[in-house]
Protein backbone atom coordinates (compact mmCIF):
# COMPACT_ATOMS: atom_id res chain seq x y z
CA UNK A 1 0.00 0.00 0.00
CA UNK A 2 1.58 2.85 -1.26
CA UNK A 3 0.02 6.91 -0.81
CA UNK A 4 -1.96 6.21 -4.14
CA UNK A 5 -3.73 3.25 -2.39
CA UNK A 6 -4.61 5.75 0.30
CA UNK A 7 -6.17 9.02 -1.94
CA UNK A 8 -8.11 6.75 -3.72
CA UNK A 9 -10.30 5.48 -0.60
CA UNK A 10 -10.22 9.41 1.40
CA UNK A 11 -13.22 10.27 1.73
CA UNK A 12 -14.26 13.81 0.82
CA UNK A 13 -12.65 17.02 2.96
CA UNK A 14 -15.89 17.55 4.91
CA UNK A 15 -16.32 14.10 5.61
CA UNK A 16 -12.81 13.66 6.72
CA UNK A 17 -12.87 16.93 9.10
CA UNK A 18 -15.70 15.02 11.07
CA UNK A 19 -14.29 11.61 11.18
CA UNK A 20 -11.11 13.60 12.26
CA UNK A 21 -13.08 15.16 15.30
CA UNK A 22 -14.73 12.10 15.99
CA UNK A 23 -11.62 10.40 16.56
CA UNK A 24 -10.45 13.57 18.76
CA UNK A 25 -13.98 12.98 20.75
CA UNK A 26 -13.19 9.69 21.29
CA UNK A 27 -10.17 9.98 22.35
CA UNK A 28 -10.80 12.94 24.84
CA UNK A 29 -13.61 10.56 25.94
CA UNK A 30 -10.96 7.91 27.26
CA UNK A 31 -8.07 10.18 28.45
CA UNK A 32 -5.71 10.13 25.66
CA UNK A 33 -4.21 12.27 22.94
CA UNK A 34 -2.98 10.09 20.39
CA UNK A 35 -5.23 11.87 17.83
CA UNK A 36 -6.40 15.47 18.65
CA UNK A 37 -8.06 18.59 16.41
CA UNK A 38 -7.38 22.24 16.71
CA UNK A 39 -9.62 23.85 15.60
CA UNK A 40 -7.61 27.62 15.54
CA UNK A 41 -4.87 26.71 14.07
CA UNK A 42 -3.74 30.24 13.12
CA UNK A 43 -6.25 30.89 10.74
CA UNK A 44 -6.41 26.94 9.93
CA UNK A 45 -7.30 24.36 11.93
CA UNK A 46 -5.20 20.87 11.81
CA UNK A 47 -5.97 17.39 12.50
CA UNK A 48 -2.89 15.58 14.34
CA UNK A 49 -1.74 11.46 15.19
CA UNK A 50 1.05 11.24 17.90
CA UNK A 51 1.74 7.65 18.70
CA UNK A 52 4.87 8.47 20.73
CA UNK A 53 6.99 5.86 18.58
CA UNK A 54 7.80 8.27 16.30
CA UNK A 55 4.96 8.04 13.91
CA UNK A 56 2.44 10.97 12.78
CA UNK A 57 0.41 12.77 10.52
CA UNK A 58 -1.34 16.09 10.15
CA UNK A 59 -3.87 17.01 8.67
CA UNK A 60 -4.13 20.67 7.71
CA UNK A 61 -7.61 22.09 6.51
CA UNK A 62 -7.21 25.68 5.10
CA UNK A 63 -9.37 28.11 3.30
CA UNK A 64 -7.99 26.47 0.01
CA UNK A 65 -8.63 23.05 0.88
CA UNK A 66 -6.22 20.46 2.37
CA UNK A 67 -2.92 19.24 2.92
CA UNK A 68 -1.87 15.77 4.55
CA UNK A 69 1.77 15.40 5.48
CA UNK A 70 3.15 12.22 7.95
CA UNK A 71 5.82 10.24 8.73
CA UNK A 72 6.55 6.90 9.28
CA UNK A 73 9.69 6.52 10.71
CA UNK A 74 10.83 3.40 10.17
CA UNK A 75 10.22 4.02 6.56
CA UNK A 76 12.99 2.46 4.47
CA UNK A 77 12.87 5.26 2.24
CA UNK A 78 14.47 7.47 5.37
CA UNK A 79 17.57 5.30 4.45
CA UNK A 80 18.42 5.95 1.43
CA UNK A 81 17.94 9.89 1.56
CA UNK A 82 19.70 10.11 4.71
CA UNK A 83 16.16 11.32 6.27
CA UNK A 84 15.46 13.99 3.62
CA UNK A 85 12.49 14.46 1.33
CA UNK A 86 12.01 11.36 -0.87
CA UNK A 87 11.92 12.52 -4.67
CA UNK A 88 8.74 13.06 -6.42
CA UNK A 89 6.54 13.92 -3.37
CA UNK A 90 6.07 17.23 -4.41
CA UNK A 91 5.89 17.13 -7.40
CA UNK A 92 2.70 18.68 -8.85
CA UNK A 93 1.64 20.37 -5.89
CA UNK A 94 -0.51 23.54 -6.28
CA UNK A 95 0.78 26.76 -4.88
CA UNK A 96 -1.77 27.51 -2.47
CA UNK A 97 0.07 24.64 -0.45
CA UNK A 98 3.73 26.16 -0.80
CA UNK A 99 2.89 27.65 2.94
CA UNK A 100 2.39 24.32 4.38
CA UNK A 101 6.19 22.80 3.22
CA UNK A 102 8.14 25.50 5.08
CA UNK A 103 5.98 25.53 8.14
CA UNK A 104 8.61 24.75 10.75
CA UNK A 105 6.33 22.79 13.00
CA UNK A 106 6.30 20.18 9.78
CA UNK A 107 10.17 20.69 9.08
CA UNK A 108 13.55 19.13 9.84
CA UNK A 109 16.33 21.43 12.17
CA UNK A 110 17.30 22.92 8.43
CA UNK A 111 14.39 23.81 7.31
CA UNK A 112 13.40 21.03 5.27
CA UNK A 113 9.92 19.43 5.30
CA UNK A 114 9.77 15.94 7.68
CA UNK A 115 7.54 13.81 5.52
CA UNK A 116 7.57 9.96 3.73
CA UNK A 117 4.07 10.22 2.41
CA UNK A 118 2.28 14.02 1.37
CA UNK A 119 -1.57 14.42 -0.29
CA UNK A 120 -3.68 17.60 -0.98
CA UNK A 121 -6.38 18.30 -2.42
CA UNK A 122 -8.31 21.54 -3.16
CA UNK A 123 -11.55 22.67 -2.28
CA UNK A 124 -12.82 22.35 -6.42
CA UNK A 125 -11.04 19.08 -7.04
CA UNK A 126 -12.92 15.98 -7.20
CA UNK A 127 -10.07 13.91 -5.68
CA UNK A 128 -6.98 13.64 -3.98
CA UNK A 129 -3.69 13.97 -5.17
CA UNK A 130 0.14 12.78 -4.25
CA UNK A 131 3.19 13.84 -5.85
CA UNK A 132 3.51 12.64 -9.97
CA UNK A 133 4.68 9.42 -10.56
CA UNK A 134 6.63 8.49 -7.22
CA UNK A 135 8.89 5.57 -7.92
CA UNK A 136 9.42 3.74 -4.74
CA UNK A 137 12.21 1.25 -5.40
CA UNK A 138 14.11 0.20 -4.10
CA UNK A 139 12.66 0.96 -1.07
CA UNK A 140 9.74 -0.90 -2.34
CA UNK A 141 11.52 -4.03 -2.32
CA UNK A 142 12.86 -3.58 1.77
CA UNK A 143 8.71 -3.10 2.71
CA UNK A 144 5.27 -3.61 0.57
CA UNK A 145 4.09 -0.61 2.61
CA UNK A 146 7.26 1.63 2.31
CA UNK A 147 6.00 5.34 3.03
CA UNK A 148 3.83 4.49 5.60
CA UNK A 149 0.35 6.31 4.30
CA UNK A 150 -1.80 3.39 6.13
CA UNK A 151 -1.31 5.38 9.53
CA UNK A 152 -4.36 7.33 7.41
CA UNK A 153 -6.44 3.88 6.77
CA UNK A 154 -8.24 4.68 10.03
CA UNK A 155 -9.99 7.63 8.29
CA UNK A 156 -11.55 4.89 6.06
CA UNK A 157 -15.14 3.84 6.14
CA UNK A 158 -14.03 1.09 8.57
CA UNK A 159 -13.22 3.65 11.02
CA UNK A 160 -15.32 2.57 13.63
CA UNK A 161 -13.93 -0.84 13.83
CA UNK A 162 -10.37 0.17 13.01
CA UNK A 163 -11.00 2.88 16.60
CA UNK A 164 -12.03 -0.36 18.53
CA UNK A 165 -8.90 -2.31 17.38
CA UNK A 166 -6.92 1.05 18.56
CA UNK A 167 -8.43 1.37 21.50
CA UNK A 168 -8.15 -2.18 22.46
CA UNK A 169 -4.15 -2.13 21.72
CA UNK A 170 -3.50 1.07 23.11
CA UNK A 171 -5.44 2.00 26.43
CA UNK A 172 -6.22 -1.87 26.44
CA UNK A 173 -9.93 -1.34 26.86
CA UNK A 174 -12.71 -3.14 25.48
CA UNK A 175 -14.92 -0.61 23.85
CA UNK A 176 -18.80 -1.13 22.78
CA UNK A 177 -19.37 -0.80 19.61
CA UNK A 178 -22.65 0.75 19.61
CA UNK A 179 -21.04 3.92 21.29
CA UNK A 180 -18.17 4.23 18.97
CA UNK A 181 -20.96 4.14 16.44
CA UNK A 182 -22.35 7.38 17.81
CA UNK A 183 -19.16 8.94 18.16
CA UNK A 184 -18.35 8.22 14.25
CA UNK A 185 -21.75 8.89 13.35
CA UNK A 186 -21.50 12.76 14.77
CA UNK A 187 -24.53 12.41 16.57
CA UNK A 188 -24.80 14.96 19.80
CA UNK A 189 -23.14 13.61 22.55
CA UNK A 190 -24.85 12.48 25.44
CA UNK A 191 -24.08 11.51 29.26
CA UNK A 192 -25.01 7.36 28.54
CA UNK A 193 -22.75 7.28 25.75
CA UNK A 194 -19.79 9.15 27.57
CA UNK A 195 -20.61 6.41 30.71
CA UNK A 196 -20.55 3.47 27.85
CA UNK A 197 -16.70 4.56 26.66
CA UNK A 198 -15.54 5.99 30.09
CA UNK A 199 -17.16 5.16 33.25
CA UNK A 200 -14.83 7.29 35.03
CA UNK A 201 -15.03 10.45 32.61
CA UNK A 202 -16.40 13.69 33.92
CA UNK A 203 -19.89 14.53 31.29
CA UNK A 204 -18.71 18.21 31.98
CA UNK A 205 -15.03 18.13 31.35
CA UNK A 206 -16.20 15.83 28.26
CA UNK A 207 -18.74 18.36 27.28
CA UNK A 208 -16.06 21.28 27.72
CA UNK A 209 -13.50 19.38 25.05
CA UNK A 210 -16.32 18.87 22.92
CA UNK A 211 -17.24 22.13 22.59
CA UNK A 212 -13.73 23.32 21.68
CA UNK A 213 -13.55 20.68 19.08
CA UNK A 214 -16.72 21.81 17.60
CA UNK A 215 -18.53 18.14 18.42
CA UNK A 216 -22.21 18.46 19.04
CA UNK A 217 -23.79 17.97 22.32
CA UNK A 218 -27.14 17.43 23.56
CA UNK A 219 -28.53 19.64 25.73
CA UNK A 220 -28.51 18.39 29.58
CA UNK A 221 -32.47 19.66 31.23
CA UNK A 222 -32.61 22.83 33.00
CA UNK A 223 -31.51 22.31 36.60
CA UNK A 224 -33.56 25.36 37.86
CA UNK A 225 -36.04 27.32 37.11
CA UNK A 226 -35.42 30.85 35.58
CA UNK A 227 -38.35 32.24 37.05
CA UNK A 228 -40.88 31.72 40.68
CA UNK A 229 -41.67 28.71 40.87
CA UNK A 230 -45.84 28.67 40.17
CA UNK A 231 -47.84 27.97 43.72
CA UNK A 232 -50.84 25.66 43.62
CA UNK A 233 -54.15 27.05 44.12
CA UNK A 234 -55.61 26.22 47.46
CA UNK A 235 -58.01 23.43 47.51
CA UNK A 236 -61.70 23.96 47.32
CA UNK A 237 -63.31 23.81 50.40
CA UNK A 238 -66.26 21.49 50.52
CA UNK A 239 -69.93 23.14 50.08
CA UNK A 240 -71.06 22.31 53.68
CA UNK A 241 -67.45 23.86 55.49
CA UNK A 242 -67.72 26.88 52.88
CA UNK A 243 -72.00 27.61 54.58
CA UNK A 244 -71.42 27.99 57.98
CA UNK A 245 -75.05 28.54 58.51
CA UNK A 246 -76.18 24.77 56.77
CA UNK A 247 -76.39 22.31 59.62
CA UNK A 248 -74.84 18.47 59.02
CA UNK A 249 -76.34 15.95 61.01
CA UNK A 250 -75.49 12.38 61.78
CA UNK A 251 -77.55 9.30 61.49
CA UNK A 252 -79.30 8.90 65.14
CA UNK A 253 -78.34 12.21 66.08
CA UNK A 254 -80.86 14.50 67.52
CA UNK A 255 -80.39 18.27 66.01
CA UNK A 256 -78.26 20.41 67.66
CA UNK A 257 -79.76 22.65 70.11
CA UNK A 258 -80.76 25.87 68.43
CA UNK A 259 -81.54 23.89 65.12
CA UNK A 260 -85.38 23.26 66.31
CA UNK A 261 -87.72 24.70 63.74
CA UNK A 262 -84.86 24.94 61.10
CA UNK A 263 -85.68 23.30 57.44
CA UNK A 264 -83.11 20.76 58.15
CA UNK A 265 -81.09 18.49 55.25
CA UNK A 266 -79.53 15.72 56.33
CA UNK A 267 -75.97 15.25 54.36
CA UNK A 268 -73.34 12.23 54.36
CA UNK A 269 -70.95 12.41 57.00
CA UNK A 270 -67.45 11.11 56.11
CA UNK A 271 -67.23 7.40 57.09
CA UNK A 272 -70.23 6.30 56.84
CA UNK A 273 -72.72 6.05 54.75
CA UNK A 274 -75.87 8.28 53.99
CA UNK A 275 -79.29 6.89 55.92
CA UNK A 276 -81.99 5.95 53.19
CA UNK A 277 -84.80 7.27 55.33
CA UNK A 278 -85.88 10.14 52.76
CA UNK A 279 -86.42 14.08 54.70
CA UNK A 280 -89.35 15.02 55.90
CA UNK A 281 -91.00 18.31 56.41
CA UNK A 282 -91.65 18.65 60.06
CA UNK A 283 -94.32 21.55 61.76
CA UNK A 284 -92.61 23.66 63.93
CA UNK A 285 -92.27 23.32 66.73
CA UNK A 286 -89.83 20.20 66.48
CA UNK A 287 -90.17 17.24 69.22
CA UNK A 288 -88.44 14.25 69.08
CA UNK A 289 -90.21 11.02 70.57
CA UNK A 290 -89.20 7.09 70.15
CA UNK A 291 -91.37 5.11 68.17
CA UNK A 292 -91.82 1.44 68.90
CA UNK A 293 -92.03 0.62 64.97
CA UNK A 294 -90.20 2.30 62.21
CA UNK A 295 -92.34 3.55 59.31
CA UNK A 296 -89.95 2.97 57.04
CA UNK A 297 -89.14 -0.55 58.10
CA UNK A 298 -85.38 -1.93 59.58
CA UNK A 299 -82.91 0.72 58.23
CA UNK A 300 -79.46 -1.33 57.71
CA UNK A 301 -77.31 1.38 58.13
CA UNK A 302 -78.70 2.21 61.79
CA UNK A 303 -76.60 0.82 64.31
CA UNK A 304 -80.18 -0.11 66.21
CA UNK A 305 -83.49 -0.34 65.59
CA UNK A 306 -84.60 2.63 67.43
CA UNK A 307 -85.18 5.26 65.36
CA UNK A 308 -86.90 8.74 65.72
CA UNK A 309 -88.83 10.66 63.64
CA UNK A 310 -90.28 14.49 64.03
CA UNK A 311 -93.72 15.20 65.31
């Protein structure tokens, strides 16, 4: 696999600046900064991979379009140039990328650009582009894979898979997929899916690198109110307590005193319930007297059989 294997299967710049976040996301998720965005770059914002063996790539996305530079290290190429710029990798690049070989972050002590593999490609072109025919023997022959270019095969359509294998060799963690789905996917990120990568991540400290990278983020719920909190309307008072003047009376009960001559209703009374004796008018004045046999027959819901009516 050689850099032309690689710019044939990069997907297009936009798509590429996501999958780049995404793989910043995830790893901010789990600690680590083997791949990381910035997103103010000067006025450009660059995509980086630091494996701490010596290996890397960045990524630069300008106003022009963008420029891919890495090394691999143990590329045999580095041998037979003594380190320095294989031929042919620059050949053909456009102009508006001249910046991007003398920036000394990319460059060698004298100056000279640090790279075995180099793409580009501009905002109007409808595919990526290495240097014109690079002839790669005979460092072809030491290593199929000679400028080292796959370090970008994890920007592939795989890339979810390829971040599991990663994460699984690296921070030796078993990661679900499902999560690294949503991650890739640049869906808003959410509290259960920062628990599912990192159990012991902080959702705010998350949420804070998120927002520098420019990864969406759900919205947590409101944990106060912005304004007085509404109070609940008293509750309505029950017809007989809002009368004071209606009388209640329980079954045998007699009237209380100062009742006598009243038009008396008799109303339920809470816990038990209501007498089926139906009201009856009474002439004033009101005298209560025991009657051997209720009129109205054995009343159930007496506790005796004595009842009274009014004379």
């Amino acid at each position: 696999m050689t850099v032309y294997d690689i710019a044939a299967q990069l997907p297009s710049i936009d798509v590429l600046r996501q999958r780049c976040k995404a793989l910043a996301m995830l790893d901010a998720i789990l600690g680590g900064d083997h791949y990381t965005y910035d997103p103010a770059w000067g006025t450009d914002q660059v995509a980086s991979m630091r494996n701490g063996s010596g290996e890397e790539y960045d990524i630069v996305f300008t106003t022009d379009g963008t420029f891919i530079r890495g090394v691999y290290h143990e590329s045999p190429m580095f041998g037979y140039t003594n380190g320095q710029l294989w031929p042919g990798l620059l050949d053909g690049l456009p102009d508006e990328f001249n910046s991007q070989v003398t920036e000394p972050a990319f460059s060698h002590p004298d100056g000279t650009l640090n790279a075995s593999f180099i793409l580009w490609r501009r905002n109007d072109d409808e595919r990526w582009h290495a240097g014109d025919n690079i002839d790669f023997s005979p460092a072809c022959d030491d290593e199929v894979d000679p400028d080292g270019s796959w370090l970008l095969d994890i920007l592939f359509d795989d890339i979810a898979e390829k971040y599991r294998e990663h994460a699984d060799e690296v921070y030796q963690v078993a990661l679900p997929r499902p999560a690294i789905d949503h991650v890739v996917a640049f869906l808003p990120l959410t509290d259960a899916v920062i628990r599912a990568l990192n159990p012991e991540a902080s959702p705010a400290h998350v949420r804070a690198e998120a927002e520098k990278l420019g990864y969406p983020c759900r919205q947590t719920p409101a944990t106060s109110r912005t304004g007085p909190r509404p109070q609940p309307e008293p509750p309505q008072r029950a017809e007989h307590q809002r009368n004071p003047t209606r009388t209640t009376i329980s079954h045998n009960r007699r009237q209380p005193e100062g009742s006598r001559g009243q038009n008396t209703e008799i109303l339920p009374v809470v816990g038990r319930r209501r007498c089926c004796r139906p009201q009856r008018e009474a002439p004033a004045p009101l005298q209560a007297s025991k009657i051997e046999k209720p009129w109205c027959g054995p009343c159930p819901h007496h506790e005796s059989r004595d009842l009274f009516e009014f004379r």
